[in-house]
Protein backbone atom coordinates (compact mmCIF):
# COMPACT_ATOMS: atom_id res chain seq x y z
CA UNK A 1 0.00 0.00 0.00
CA UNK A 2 1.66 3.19 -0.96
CA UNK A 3 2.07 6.11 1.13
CA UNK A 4 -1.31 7.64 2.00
CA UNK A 5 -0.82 11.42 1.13
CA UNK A 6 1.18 10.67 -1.91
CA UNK A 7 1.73 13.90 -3.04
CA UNK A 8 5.38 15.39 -2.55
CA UNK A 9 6.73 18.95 -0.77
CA UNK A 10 10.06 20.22 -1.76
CA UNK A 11 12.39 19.12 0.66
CA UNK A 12 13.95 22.21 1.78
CA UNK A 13 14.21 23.73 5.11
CA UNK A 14 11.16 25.78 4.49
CA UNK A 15 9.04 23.46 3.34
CA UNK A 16 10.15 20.79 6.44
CA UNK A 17 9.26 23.48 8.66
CA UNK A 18 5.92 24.16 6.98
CA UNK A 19 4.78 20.96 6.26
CA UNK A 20 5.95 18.55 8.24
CA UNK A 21 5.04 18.17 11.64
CA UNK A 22 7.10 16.75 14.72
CA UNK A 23 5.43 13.91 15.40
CA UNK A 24 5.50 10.02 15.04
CA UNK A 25 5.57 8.56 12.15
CA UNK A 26 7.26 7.65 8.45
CA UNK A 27 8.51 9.76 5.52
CA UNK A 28 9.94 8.84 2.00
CA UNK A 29 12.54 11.05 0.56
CA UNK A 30 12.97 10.97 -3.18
CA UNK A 31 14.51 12.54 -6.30
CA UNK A 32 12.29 12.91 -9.87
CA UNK A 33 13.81 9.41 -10.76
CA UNK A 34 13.85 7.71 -7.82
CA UNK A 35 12.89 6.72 -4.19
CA UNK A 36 16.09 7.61 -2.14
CA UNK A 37 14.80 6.64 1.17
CA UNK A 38 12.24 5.64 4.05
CA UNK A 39 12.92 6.72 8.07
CA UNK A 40 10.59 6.11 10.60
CA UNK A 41 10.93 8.50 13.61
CA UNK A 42 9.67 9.58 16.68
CA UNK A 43 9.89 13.28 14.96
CA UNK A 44 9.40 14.04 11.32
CA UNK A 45 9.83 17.36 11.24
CA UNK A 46 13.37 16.84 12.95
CA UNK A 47 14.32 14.19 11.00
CA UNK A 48 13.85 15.70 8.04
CA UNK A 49 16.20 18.84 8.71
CA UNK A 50 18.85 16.66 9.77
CA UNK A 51 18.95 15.13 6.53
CA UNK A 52 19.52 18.33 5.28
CA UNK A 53 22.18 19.20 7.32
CA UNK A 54 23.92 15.85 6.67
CA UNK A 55 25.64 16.94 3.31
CA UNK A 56 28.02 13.98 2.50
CA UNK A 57 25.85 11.12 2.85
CA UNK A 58 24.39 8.52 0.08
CA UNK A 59 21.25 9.58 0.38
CA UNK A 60 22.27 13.61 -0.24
CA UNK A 61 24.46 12.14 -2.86
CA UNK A 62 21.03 11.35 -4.85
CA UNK A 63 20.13 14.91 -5.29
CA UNK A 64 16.75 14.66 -2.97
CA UNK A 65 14.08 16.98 -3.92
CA UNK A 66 11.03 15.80 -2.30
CA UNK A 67 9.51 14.10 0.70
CA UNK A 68 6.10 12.47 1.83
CA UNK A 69 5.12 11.15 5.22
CA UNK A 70 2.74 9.70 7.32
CA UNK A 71 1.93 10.31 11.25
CA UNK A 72 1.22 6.91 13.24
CA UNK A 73 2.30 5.81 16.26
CA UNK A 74 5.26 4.05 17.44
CA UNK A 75 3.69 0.64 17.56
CA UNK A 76 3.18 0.46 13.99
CA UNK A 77 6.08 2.73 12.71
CA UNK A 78 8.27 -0.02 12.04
CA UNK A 79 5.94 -2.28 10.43
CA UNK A 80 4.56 0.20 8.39
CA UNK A 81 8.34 1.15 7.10
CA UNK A 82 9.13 -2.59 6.44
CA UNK A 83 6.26 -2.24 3.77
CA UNK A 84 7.08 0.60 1.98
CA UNK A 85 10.73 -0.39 1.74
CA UNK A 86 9.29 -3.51 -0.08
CA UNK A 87 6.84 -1.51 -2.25
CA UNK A 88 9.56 1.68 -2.88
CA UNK A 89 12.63 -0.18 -2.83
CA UNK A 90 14.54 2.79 -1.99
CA UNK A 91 18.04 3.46 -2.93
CA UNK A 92 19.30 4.24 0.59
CA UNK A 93 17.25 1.47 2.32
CA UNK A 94 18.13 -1.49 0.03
CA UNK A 95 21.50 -0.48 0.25
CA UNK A 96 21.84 -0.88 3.97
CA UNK A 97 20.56 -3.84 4.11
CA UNK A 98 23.11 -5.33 2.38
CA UNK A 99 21.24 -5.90 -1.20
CA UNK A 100 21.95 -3.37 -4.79
């Protein structure tokens, strides 16, 4: 099942600060070609602007322009990440785990 609110905000300090809110939850990061990766976090919001910050990783590496999320709890963060990795198979995430 793909993310719920689907459509992408520019992921840019701004727009974190706007649009995504500091609570529980999971949040895709992608480019216009692909998905570069899914966190699940006890705060979006922060999450999100320490990606930014975090210049020299892989997943800045990939040129991110956009980001999606979802708020729900930490009970079902985890699971709920597990199954968009599988749908998404983001750059970042697959990469971690050992698999290319």
């Amino acid at each position: 099942m793909p993310f719920v609110y689907f459509t992408p905000r520019s992921l840019t300090n701004k727009s974190v600060r706007a649009y995504a809110p500091p609570m529980s939850g999971v949040y895709g990061i992608s480019n216009a070609r692909e998905w570069i990766y899914i966190g699940e976090t006890d705060n979006i919001q922060d999450s999100l602007l320490i990606h930014l910050q975090e210049l020299d990783t892989p997943l800045m590496r990939r040129q991110p322009t956009g980001f999606v999320f979802e708020v729900c709890g930490p009970a079902l963060r985890f699971v709920r990440q597990g199954r968009l990795v599988l749908e998404y198979k983001p750059y970042c995430n697959q990469r971690s785990s050992g698999r290319r």
